[in-house]
PDB file of N, CA and C in Angstrom:
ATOM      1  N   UNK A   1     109.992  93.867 111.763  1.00  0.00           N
ATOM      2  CA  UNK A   1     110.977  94.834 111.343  1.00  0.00           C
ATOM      3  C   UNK A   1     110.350  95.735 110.277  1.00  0.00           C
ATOM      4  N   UNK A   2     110.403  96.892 110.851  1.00  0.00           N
ATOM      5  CA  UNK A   2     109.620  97.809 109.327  1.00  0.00           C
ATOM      6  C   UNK A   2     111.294  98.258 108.435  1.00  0.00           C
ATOM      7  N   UNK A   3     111.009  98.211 107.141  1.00  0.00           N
ATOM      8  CA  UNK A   3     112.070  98.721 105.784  1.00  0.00           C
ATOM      9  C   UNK A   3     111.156  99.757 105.250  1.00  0.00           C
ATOM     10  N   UNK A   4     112.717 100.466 104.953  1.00  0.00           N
ATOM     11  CA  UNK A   4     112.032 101.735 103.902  1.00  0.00           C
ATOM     12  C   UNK A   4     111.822 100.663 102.452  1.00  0.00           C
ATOM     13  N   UNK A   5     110.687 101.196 101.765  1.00  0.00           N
ATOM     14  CA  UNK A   5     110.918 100.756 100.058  1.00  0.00           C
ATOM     15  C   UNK A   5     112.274 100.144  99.391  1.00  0.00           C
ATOM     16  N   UNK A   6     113.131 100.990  99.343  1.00  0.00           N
ATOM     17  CA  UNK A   6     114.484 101.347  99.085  1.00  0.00           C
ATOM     18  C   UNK A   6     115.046  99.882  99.642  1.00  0.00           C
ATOM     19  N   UNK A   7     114.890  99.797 100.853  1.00  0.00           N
ATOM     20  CA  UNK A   7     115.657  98.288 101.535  1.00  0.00           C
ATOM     21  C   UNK A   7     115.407  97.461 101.533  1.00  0.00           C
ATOM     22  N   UNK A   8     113.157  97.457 101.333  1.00  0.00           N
ATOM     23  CA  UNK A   8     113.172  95.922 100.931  1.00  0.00           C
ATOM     24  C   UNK A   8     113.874  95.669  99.229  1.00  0.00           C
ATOM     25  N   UNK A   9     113.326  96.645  98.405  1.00  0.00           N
ATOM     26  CA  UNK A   9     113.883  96.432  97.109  1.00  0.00           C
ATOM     27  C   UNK A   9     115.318  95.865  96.701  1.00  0.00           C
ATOM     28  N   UNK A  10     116.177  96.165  97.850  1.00  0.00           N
ATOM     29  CA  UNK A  10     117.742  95.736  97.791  1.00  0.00           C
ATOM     30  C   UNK A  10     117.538  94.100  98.373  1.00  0.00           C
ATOM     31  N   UNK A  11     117.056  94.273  99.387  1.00  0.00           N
ATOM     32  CA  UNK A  11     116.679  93.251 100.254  1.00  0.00           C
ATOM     33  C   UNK A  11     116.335  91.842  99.085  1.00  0.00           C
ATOM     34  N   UNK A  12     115.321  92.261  98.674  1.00  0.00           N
ATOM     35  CA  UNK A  12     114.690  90.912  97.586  1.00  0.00           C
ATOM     36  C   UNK A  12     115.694  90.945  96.077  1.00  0.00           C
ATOM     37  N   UNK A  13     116.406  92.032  95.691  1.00  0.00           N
ATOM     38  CA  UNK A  13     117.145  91.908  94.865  1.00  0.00           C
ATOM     39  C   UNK A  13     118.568  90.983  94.835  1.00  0.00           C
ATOM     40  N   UNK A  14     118.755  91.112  96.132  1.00  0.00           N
ATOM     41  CA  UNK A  14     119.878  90.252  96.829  1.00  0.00           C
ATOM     42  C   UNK A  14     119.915  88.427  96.545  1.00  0.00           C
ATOM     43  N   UNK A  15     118.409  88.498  96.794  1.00  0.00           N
ATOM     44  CA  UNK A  15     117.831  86.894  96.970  1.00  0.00           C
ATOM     45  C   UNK A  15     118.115  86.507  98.058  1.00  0.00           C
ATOM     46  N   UNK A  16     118.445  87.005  99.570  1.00  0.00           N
ATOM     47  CA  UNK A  16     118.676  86.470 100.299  1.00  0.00           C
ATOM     48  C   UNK A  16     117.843  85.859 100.853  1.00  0.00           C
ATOM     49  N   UNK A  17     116.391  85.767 100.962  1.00  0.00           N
ATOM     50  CA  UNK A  17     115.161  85.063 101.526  1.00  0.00           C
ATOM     51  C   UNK A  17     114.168  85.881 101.406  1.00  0.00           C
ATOM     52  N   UNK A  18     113.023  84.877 101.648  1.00  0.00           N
ATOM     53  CA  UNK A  18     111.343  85.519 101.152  1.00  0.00           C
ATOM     54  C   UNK A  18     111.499  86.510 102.601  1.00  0.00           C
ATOM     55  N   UNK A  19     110.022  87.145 102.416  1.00  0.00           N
ATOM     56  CA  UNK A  19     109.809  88.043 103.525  1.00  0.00           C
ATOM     57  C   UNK A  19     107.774  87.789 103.584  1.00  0.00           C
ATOM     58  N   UNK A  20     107.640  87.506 104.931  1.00  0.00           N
ATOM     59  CA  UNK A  20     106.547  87.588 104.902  1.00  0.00           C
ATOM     60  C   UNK A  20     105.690  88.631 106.105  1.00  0.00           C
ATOM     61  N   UNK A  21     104.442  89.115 105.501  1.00  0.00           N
ATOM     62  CA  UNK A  21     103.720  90.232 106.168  1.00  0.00           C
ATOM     63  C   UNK A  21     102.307  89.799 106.299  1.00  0.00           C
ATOM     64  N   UNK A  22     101.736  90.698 107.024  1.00  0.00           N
ATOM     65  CA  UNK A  22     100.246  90.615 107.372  1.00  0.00           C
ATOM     66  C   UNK A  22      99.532  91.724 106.799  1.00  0.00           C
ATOM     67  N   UNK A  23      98.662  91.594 106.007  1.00  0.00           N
ATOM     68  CA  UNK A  23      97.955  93.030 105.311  1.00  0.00           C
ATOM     69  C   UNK A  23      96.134  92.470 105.307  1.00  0.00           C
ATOM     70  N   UNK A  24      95.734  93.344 105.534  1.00  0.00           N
ATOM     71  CA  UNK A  24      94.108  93.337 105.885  1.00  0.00           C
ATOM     72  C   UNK A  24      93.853  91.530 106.775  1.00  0.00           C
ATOM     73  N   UNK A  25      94.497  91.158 107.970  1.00  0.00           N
ATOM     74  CA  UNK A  25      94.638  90.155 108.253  1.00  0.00           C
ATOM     75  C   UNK A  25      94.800  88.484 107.252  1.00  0.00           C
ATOM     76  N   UNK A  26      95.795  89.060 106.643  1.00  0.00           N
ATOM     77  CA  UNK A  26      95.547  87.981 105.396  1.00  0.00           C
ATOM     78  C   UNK A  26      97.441  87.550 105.410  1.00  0.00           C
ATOM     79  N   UNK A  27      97.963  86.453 105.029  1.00  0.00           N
ATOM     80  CA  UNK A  27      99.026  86.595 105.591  1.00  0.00           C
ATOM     81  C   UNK A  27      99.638  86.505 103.903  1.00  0.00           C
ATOM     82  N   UNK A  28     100.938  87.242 103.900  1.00  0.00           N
ATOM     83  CA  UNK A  28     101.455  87.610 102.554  1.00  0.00           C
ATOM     84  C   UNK A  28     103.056  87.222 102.698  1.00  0.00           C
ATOM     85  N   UNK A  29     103.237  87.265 101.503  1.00  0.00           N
ATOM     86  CA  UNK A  29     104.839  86.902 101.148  1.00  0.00           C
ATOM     87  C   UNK A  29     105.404  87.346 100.145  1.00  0.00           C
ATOM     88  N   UNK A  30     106.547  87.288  99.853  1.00  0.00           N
ATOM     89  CA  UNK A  30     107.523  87.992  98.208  1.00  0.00           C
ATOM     90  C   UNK A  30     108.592  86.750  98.806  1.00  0.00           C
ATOM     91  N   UNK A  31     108.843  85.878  97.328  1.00  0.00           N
ATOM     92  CA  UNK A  31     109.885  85.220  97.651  1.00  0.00           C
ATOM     93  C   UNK A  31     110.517  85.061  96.320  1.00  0.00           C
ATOM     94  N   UNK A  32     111.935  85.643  96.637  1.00  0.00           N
ATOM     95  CA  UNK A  32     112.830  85.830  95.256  1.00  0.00           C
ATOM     96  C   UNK A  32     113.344  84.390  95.217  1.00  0.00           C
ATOM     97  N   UNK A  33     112.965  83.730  94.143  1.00  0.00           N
ATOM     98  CA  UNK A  33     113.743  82.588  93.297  1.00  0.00           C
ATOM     99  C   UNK A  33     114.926  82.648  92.613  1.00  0.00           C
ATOM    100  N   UNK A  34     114.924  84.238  91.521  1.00  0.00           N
ATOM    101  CA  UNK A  34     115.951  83.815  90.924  1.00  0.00           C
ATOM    102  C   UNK A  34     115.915  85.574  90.808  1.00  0.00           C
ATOM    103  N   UNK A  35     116.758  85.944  90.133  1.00  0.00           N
ATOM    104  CA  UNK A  35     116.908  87.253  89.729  1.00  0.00           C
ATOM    105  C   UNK A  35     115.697  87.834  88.610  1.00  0.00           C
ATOM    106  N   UNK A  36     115.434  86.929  87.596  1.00  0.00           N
ATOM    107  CA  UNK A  36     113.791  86.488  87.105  1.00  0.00           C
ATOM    108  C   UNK A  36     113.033  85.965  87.787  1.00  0.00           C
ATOM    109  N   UNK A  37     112.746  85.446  89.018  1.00  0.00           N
ATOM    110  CA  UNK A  37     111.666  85.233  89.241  1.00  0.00           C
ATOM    111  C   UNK A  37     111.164  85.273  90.601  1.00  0.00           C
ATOM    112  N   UNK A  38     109.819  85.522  91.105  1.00  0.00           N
ATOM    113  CA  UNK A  38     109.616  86.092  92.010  1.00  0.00           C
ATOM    114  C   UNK A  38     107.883  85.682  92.372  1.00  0.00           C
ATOM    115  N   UNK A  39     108.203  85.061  93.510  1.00  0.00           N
ATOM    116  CA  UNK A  39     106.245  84.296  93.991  1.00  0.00           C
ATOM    117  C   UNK A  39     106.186  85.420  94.880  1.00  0.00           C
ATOM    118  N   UNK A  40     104.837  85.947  94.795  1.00  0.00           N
ATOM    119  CA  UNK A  40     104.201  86.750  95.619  1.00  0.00           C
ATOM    120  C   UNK A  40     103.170  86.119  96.043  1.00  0.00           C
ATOM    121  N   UNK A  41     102.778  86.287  97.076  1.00  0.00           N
ATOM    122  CA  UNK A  41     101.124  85.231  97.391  1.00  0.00           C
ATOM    123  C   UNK A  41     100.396  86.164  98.731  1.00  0.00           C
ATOM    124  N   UNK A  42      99.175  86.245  97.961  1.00  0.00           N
ATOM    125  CA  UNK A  42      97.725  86.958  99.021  1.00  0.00           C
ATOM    126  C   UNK A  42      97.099  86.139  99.700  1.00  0.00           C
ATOM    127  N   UNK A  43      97.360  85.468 100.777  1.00  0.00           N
ATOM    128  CA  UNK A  43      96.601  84.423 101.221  1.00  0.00           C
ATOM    129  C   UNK A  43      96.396  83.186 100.335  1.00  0.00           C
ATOM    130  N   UNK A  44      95.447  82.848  99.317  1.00  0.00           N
ATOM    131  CA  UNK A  44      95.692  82.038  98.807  1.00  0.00           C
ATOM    132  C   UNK A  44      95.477  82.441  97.162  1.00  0.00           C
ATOM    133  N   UNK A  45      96.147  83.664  97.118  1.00  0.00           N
ATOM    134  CA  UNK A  45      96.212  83.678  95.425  1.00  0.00           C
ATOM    135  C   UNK A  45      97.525  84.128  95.667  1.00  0.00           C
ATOM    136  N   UNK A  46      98.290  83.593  94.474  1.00  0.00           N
ATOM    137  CA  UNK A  46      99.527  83.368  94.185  1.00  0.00           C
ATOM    138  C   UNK A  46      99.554  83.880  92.756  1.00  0.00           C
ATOM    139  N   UNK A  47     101.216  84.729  92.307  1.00  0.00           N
ATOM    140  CA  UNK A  47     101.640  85.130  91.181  1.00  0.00           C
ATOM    141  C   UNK A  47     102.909  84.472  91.211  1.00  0.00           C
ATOM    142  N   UNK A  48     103.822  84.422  89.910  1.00  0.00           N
ATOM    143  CA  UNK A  48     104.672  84.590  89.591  1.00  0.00           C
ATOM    144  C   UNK A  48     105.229  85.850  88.813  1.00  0.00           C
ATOM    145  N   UNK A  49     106.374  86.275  89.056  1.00  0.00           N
ATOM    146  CA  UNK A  49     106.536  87.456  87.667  1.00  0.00           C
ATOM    147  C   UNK A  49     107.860  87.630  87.911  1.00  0.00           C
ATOM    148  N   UNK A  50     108.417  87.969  86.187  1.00  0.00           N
ATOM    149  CA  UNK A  50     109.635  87.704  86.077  1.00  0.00           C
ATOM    150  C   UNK A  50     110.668  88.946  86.005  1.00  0.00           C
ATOM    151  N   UNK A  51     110.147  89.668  86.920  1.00  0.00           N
ATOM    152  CA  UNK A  51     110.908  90.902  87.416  1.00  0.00           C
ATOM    153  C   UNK A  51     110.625  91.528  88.641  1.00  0.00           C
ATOM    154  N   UNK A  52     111.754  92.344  89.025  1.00  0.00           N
ATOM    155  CA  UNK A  52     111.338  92.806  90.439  1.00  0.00           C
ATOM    156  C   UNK A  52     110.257  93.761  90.608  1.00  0.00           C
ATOM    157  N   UNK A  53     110.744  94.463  89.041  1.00  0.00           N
ATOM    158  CA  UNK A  53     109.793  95.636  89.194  1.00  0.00           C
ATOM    159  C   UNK A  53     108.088  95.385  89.000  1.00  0.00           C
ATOM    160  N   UNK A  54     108.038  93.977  88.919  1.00  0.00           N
ATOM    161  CA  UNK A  54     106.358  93.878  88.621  1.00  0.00           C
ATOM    162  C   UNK A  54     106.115  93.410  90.325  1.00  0.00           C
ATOM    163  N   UNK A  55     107.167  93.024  91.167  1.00  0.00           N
ATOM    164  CA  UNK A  55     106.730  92.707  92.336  1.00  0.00           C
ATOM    165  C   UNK A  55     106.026  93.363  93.543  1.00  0.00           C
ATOM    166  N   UNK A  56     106.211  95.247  92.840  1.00  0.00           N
ATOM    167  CA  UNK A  56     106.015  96.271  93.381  1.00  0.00           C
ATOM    168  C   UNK A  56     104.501  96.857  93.185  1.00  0.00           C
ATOM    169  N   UNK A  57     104.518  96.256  91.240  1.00  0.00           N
ATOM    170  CA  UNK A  57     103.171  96.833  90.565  1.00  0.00           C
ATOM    171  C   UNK A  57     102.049  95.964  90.467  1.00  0.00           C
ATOM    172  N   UNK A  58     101.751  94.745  90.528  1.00  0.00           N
ATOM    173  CA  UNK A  58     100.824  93.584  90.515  1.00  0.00           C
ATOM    174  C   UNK A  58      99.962  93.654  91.188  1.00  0.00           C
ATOM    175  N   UNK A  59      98.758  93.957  91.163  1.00  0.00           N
ATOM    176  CA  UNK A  59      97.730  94.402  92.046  1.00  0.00           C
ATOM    177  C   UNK A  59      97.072  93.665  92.472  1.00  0.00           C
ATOM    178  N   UNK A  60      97.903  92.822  93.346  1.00  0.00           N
ATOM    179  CA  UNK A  60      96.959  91.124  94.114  1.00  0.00           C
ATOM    180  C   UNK A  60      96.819  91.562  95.268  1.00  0.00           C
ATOM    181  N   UNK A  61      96.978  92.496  95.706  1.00  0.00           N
ATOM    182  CA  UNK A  61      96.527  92.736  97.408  1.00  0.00           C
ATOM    183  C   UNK A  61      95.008  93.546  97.753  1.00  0.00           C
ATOM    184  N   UNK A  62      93.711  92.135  97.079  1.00  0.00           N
ATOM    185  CA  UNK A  62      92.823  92.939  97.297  1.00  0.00           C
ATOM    186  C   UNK A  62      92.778  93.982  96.276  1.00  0.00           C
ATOM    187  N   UNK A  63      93.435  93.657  94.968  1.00  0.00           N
ATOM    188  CA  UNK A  63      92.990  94.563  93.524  1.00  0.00           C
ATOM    189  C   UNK A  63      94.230  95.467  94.043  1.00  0.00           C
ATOM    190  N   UNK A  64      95.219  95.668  94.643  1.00  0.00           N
ATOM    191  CA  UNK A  64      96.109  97.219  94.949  1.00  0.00           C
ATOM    192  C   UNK A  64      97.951  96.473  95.078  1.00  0.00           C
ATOM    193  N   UNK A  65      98.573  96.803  94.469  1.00  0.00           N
ATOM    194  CA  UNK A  65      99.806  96.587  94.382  1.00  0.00           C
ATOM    195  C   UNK A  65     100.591  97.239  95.783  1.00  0.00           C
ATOM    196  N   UNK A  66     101.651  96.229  95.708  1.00  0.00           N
ATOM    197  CA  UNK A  66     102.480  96.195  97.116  1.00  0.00           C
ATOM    198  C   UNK A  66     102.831  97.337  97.467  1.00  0.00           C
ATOM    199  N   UNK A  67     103.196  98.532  96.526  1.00  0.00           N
ATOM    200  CA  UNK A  67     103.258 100.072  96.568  1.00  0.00           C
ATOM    201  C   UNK A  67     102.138 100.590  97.152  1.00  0.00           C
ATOM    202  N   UNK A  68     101.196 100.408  96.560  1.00  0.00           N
ATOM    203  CA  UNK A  68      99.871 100.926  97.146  1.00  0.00           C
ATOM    204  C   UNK A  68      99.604 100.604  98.696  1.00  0.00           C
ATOM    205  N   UNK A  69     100.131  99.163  99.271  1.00  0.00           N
ATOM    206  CA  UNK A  69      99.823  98.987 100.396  1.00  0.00           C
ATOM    207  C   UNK A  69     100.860  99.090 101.116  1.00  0.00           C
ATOM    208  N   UNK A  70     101.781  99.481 101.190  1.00  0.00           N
ATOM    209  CA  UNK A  70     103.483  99.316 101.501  1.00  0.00           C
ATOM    210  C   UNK A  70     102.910 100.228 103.197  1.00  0.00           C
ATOM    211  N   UNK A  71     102.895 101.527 103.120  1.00  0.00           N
ATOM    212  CA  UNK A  71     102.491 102.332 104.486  1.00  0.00           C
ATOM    213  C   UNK A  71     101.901 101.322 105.468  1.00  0.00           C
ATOM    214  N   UNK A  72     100.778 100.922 105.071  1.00  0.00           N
ATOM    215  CA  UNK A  72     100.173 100.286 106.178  1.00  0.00           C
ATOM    216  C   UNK A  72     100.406  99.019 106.510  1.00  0.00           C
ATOM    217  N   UNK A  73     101.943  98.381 106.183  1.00  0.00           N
ATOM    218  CA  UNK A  73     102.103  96.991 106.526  1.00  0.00           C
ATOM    219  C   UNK A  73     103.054  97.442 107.963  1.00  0.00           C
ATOM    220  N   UNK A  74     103.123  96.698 108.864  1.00  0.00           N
ATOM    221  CA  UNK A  74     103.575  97.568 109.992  1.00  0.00           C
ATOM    222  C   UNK A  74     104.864  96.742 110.316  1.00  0.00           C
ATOM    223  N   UNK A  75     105.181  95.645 110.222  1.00  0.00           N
ATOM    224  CA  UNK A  75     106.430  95.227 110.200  1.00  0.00           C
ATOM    225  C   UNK A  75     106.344  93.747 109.228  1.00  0.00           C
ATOM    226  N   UNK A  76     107.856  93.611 108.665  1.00  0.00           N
ATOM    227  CA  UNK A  76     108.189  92.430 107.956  1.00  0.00           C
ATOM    228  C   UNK A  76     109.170  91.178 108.890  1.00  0.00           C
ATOM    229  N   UNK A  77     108.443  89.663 108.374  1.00  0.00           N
ATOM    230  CA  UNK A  77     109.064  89.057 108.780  1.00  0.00           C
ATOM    231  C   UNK A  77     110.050  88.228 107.732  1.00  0.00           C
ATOM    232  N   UNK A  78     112.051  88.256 107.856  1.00  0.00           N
ATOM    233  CA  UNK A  78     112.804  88.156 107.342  1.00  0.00           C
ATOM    234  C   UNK A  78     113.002  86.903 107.589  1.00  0.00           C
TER     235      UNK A  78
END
């Protein structure tokens, strides 16, 4: 399923469930815990951070934040 920005951001703000993607064949995830907190994971490096808005800016994808790579993820799995 491809989302605009805008919908995953509602999407994970919600907490309704992680979402996972494929980026430079590496398999990825965002999974909202709490309204603070939030696991992101690059294959096998993993963050925590205690806002949404760092979930966007954290530059674990291969040094480039989820913004930076957002275009070229081609669909999400909900």
């Amino acid at each position: 399923m491809k989302m605009t920005m805008n919908q995953l951001r509602e999407y994970l703000s919600n907490l309704v469930s992680h979402i996972t993607f494929e980026y430079n064949g590496t398999n990825c995830g965002i999974d909202p815990i709490s309204q603070n907190e939030f696991d992101i994971w690059y294959g096998e490096s993993a963050n925590t951070v205690n806002n949404l808005d760092l979930v966007f800016t954290i530059p674990i994808f291969d040094g480039k934040a989820f913004t930076d790579i957002f275009d070229e993820i081609e669909s999400f799995d909900l």
